[in-house]
C-alpha atoms as a PDB file:
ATOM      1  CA  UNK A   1       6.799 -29.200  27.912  1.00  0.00           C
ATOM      2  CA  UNK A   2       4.750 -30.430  30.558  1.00  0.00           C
ATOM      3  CA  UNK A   3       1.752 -27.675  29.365  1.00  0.00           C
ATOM      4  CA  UNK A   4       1.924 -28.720  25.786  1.00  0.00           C
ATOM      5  CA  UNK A   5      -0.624 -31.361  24.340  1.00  0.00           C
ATOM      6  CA  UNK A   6      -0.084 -34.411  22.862  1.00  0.00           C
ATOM      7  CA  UNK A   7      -0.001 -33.308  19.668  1.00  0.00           C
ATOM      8  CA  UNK A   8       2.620 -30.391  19.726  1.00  0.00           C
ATOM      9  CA  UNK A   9       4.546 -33.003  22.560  1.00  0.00           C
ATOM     10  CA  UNK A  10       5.357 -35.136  19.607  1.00  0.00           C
ATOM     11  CA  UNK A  11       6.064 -32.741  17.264  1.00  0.00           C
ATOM     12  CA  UNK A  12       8.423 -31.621  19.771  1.00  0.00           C
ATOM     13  CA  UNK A  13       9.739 -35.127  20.234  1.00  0.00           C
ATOM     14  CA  UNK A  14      10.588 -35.369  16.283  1.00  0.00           C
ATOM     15  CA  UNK A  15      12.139 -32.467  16.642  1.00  0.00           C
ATOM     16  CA  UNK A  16      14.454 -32.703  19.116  1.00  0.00           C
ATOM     17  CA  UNK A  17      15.758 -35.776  17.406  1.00  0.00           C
ATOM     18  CA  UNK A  18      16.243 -34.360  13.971  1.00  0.00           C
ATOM     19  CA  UNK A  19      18.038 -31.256  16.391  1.00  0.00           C
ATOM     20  CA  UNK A  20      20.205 -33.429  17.835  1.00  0.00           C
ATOM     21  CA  UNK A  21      21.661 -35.559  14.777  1.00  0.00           C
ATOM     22  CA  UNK A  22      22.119 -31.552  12.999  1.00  0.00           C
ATOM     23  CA  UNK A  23      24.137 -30.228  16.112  1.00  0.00           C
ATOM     24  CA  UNK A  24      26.276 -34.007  15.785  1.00  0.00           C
ATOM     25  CA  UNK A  25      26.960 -33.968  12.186  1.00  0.00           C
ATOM     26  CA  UNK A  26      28.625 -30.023  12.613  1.00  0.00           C
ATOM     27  CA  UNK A  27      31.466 -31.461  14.226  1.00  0.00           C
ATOM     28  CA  UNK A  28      31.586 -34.629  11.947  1.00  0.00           C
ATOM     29  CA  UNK A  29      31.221 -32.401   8.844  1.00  0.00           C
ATOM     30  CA  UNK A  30      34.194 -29.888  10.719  1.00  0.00           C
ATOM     31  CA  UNK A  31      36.108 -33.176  10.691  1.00  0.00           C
ATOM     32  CA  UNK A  32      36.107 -34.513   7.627  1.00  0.00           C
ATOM     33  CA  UNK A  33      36.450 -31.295   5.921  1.00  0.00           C
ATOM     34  CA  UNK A  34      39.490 -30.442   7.613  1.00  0.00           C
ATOM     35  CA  UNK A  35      41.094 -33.868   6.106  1.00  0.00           C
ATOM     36  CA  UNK A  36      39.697 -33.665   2.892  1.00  0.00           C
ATOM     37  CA  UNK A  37      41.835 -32.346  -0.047  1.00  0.00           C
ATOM     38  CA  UNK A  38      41.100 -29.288  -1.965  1.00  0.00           C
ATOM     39  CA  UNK A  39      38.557 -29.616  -4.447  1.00  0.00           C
ATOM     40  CA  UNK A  40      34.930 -30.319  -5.671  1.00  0.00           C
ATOM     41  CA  UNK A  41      34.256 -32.957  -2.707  1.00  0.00           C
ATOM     42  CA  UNK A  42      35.776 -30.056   0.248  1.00  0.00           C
ATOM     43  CA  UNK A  43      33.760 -27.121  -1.590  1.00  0.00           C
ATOM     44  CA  UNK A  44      30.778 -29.140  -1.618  1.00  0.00           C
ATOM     45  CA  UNK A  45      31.027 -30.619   2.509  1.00  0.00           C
ATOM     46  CA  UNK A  46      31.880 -26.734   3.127  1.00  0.00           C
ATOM     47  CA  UNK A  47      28.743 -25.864   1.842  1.00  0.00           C
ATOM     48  CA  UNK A  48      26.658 -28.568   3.429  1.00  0.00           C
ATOM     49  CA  UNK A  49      28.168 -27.451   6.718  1.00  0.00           C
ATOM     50  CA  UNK A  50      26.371 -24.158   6.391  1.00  0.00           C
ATOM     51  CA  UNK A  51      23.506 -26.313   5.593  1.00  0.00           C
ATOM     52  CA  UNK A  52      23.447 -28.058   8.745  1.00  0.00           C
ATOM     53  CA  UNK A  53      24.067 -24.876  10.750  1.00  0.00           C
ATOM     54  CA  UNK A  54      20.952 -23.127   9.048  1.00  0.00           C
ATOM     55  CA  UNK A  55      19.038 -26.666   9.700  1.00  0.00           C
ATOM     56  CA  UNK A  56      19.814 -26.867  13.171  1.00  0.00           C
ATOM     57  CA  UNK A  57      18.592 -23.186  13.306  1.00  0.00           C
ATOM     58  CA  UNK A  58      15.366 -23.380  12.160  1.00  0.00           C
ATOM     59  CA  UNK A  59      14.191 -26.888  13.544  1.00  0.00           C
ATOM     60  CA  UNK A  60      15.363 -24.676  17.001  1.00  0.00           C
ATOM     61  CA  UNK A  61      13.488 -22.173  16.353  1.00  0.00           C
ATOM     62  CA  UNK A  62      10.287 -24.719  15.209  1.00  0.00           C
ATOM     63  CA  UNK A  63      10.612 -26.458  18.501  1.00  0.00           C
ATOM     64  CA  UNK A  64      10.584 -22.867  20.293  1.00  0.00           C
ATOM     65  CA  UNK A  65       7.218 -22.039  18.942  1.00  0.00           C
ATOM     66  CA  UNK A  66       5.694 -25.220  18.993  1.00  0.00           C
ATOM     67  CA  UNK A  67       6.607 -24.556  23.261  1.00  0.00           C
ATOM     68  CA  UNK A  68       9.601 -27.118  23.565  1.00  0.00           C
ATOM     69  CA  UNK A  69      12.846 -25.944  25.937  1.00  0.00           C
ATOM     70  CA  UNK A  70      15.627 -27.280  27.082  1.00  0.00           C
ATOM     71  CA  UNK A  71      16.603 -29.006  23.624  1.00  0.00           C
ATOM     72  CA  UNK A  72      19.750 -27.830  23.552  1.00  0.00           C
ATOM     73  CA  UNK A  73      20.990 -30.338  25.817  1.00  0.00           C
ATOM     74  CA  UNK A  74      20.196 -33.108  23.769  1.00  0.00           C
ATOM     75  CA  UNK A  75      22.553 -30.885  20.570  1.00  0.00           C
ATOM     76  CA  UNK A  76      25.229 -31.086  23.291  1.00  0.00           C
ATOM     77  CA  UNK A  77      25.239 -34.362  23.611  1.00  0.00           C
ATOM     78  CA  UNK A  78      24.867 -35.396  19.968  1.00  0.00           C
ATOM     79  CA  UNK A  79      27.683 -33.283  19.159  1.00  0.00           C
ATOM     80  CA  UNK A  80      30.186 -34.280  21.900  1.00  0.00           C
ATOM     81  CA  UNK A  81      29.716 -37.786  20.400  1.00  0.00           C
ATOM     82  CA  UNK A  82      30.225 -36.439  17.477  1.00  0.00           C
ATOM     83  CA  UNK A  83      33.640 -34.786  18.759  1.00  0.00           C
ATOM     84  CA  UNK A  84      34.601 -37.851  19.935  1.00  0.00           C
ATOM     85  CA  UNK A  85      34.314 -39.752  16.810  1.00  0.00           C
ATOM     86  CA  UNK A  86      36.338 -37.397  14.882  1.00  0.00           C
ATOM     87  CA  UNK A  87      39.533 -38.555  15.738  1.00  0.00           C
ATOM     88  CA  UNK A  88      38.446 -41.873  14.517  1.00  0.00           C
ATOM     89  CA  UNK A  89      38.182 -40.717  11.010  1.00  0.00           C
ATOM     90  CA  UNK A  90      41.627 -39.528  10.942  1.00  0.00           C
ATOM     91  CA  UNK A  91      43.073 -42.938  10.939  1.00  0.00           C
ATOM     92  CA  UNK A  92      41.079 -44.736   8.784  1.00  0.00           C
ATOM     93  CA  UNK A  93      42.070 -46.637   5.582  1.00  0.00           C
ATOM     94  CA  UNK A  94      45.587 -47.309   4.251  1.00  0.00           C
ATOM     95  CA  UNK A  95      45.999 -44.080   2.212  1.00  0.00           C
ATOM     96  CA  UNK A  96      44.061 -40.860   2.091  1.00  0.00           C
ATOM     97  CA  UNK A  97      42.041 -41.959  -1.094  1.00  0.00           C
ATOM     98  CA  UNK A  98      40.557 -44.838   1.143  1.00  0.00           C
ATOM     99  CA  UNK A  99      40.344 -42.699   3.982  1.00  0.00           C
ATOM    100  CA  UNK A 100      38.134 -39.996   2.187  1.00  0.00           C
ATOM    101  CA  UNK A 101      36.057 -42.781   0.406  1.00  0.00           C
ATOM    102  CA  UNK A 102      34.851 -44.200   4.171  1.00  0.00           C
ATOM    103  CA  UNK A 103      34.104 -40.432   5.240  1.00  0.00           C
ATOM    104  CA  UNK A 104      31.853 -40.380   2.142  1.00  0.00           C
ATOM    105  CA  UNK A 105      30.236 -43.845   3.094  1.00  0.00           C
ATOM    106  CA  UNK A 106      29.625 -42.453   6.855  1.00  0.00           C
ATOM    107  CA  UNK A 107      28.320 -39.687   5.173  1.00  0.00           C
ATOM    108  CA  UNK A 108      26.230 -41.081   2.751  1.00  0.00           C
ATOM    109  CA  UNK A 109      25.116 -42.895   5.653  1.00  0.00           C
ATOM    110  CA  UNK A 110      24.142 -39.772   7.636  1.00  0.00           C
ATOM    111  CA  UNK A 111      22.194 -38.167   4.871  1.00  0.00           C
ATOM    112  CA  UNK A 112      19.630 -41.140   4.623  1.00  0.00           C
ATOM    113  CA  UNK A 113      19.046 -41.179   8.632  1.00  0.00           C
ATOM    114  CA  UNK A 114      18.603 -37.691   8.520  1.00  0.00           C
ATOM    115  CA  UNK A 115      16.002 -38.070   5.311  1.00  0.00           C
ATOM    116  CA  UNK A 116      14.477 -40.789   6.744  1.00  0.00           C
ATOM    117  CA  UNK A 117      13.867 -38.674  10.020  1.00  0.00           C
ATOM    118  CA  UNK A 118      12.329 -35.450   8.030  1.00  0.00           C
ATOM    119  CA  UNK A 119      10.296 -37.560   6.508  1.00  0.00           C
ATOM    120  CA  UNK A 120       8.655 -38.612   9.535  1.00  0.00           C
ATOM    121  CA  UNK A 121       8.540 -35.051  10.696  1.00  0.00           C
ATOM    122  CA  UNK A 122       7.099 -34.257   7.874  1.00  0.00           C
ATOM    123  CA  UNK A 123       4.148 -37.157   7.356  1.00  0.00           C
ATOM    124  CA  UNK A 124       3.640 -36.466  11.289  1.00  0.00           C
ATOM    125  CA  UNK A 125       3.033 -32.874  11.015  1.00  0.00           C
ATOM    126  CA  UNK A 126       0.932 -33.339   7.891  1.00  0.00           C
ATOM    127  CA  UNK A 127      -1.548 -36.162   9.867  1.00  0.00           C
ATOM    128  CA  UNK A 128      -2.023 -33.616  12.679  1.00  0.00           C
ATOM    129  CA  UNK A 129      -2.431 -30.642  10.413  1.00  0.00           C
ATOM    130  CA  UNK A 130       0.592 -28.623  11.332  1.00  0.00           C
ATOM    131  CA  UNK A 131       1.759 -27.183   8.039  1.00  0.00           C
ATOM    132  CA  UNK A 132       4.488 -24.962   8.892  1.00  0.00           C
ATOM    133  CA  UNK A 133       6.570 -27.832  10.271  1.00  0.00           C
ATOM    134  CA  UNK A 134       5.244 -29.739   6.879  1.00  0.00           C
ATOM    135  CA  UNK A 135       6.638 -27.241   5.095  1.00  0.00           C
ATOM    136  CA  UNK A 136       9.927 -27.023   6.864  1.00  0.00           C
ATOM    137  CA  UNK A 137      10.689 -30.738   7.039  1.00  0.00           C
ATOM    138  CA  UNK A 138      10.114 -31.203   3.401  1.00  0.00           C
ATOM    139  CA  UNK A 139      12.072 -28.693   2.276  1.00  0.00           C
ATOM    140  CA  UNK A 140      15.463 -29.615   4.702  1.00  0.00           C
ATOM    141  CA  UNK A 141      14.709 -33.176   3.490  1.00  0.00           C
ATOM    142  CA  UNK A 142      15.125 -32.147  -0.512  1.00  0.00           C
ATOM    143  CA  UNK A 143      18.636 -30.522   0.722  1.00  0.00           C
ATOM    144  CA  UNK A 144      19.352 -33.492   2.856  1.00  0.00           C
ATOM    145  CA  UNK A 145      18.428 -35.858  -0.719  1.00  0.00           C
ATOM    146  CA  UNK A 146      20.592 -33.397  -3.134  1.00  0.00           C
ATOM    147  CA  UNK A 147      23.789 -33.939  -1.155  1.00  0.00           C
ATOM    148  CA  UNK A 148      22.921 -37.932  -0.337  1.00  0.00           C
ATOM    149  CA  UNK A 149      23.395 -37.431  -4.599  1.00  0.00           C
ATOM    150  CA  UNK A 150      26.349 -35.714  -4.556  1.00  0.00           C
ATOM    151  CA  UNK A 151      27.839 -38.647  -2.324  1.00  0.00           C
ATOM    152  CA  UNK A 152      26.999 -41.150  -4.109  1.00  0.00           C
ATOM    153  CA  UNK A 153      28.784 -39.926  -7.260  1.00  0.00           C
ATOM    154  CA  UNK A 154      31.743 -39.302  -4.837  1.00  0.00           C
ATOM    155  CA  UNK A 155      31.772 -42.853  -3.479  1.00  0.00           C
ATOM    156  CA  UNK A 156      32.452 -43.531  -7.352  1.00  0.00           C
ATOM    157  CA  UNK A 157      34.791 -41.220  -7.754  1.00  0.00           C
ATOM    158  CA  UNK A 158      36.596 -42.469  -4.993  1.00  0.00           C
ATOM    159  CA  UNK A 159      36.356 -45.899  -5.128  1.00  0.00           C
ATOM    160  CA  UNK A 160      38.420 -45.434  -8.503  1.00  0.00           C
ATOM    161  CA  UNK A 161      41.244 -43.254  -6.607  1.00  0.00           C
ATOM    162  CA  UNK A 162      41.651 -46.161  -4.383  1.00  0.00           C
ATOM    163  CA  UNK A 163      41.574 -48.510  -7.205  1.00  0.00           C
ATOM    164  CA  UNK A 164      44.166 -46.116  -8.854  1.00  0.00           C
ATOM    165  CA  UNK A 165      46.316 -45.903  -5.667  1.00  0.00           C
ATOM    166  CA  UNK A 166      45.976 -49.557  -4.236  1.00  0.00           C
ATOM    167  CA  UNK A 167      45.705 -51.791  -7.020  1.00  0.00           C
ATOM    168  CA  UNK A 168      48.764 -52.159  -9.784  1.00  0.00           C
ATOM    169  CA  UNK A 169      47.481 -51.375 -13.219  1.00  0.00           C
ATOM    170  CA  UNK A 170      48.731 -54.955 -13.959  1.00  0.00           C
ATOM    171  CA  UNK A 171      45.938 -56.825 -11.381  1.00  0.00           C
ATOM    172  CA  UNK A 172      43.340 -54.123 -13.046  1.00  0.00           C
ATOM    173  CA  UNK A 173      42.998 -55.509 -16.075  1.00  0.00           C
ATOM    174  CA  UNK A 174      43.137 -59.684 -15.410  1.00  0.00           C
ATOM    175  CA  UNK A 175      40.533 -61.231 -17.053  1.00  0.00           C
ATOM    176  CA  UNK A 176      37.732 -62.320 -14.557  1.00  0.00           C
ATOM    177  CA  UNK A 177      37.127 -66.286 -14.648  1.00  0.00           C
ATOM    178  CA  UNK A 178      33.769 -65.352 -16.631  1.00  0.00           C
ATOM    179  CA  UNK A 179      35.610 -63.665 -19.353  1.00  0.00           C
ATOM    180  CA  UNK A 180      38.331 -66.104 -19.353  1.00  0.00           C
ATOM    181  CA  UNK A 181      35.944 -69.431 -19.889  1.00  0.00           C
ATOM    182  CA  UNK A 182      34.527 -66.765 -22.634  1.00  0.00           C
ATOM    183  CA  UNK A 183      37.544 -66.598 -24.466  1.00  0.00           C
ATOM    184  CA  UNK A 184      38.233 -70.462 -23.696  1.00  0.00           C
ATOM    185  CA  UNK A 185      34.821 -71.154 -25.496  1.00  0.00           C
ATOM    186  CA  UNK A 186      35.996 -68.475 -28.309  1.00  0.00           C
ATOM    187  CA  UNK A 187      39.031 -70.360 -29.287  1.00  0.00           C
ATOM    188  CA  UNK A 188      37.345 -73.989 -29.161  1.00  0.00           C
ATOM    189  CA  UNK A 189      35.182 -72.464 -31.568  1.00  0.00           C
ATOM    190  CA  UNK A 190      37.949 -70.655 -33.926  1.00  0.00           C
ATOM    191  CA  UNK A 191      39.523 -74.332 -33.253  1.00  0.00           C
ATOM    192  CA  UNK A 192      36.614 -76.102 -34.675  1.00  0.00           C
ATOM    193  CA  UNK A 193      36.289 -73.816 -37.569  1.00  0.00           C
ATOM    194  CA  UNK A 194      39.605 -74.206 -38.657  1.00  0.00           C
ATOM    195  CA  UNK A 195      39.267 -78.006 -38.390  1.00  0.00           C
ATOM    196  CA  UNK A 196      35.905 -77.900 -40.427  1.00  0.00           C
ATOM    197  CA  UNK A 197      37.200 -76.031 -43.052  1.00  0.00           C
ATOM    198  CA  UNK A 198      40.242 -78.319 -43.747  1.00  0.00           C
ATOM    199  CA  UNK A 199      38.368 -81.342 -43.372  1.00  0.00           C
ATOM    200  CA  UNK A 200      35.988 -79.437 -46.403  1.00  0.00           C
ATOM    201  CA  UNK A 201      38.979 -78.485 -47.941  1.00  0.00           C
ATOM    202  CA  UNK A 202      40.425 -82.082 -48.284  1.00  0.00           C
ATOM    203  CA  UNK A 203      36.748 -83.703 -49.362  1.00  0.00           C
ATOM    204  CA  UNK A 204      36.848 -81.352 -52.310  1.00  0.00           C
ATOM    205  CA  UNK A 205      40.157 -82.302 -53.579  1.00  0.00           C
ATOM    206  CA  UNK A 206      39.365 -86.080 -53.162  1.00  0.00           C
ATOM    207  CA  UNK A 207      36.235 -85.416 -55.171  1.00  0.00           C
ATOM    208  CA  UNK A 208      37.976 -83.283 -58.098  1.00  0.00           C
ATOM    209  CA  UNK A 209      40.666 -86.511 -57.642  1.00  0.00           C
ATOM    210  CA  UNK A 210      37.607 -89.268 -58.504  1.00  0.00           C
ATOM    211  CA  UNK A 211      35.845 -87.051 -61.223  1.00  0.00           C
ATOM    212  CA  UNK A 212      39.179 -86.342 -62.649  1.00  0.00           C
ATOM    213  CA  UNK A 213      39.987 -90.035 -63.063  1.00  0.00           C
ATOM    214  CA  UNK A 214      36.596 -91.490 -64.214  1.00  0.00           C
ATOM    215  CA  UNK A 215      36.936 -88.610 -67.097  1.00  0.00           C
ATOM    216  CA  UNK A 216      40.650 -90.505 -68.090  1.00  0.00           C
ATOM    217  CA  UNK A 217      39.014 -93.840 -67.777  1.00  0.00           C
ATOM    218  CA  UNK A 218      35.986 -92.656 -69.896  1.00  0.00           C
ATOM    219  CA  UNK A 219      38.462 -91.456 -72.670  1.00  0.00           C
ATOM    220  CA  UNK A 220      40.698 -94.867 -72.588  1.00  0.00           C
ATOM    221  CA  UNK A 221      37.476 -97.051 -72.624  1.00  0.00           C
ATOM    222  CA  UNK A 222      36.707 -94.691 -75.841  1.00  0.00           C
ATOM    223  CA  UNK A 223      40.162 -95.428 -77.326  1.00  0.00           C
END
């Protein structure tokens, strides 16, 4: 490293970092799939495993040719914190639906350092006119953005399993204090209605009462 220039030093520097979160999140992605039920959500972290694996690959590879070595070390590290974690996520939350809904938050998490850090990568490499790291940065960052999607629909999804397994269907549907003073307003009004239209209801019939009796006294004044 020490014959590289500034420029490729940095690049290098960049790098390394985005290297090291990729070799981390294998062994958090290993974890969380292994706890995960079958389904969409597993496929889909299975997939984005191979993802990381190919990621960590090529930024390598990038960091080979720009003259970096050595980086490995700093994978080694990221991923034996990663190891360590892993046990952690085992125990979270009171039931698995909770559980799997914080692994998607810490995931979701993930995706947005690791977009965040291509992104530099890739403005960097653009301002010093390397275009093949341009290239590569931008196009692990629209991967990294697709599954920071897919998580955030899951967090949804999830959320309502927990709701489901958590929270009696009873304490689901209570009325919120908003909707409650909205239905307290609702039957003042109904109330008042009601009121008017008796209160209309008796002035008529006092009215037909007077007309009806100046009509008789007309006719005996007549007589």
């Amino acid at each position: 490293m020490a014959d590289m220039n500034e420029r490729d030093a940095k690049l290098v520097q960049y790098l390394s970092e985005a290297y090291g979160k990729e070799r981390e999140l294998e062994a958090a992605l290993q974890a969380h799939i292994a706890m995960t039920e079958k389904g969409p959500y597993k496929k889909r972290l299975q997939q984005h495993l191979k993802e990381t694996k190919s990621h960590a690959k090529q930024v390598e590879r990038r960091i080979k040719k720009l003259g970096g070595g050595g980086q490995t070390l700093q994978g080694a590290v990221g991923k034996v914190a990663a190891l360590a974690k892993g046990p952690l996520h085992a125990i979270r939350g009171d039931s698995e639906q909770e559980k799997q809904l914080k692994n998607a938050k810490t995931e979701y998490w993930n995706e947005h350092e690791e977009i965040a850090t291509y992104l530099g990568i890739e403005t960097l490499a653009e301002k010093v006119g390397d275009s093949e790291t341009a290239k590569l940065a931008k196009a692990i960052r629209r991967e990294e953005e697709k599954m920071a999607n897919f998580l955030q629909g899951q967090i949804k999804t999830l959320t309502g399993a927990v709701v489901r397994a958590d929270i009696p269907a009873a304490q689901r549907r209570a009325s919120s204090p908003k909707r409650k003073a909205s239905k307290t307003r609702s039957a003042k009004t109904k109330t008042a209605a009601k009121s008017a239209r008796k209160t209309g209801a008796a002035k008529a019939r006092v009215t037909r009462a007077r007309k009806t009796s100046a009509r008789k006294t007309k006719k005996a004044a007549k007589r």
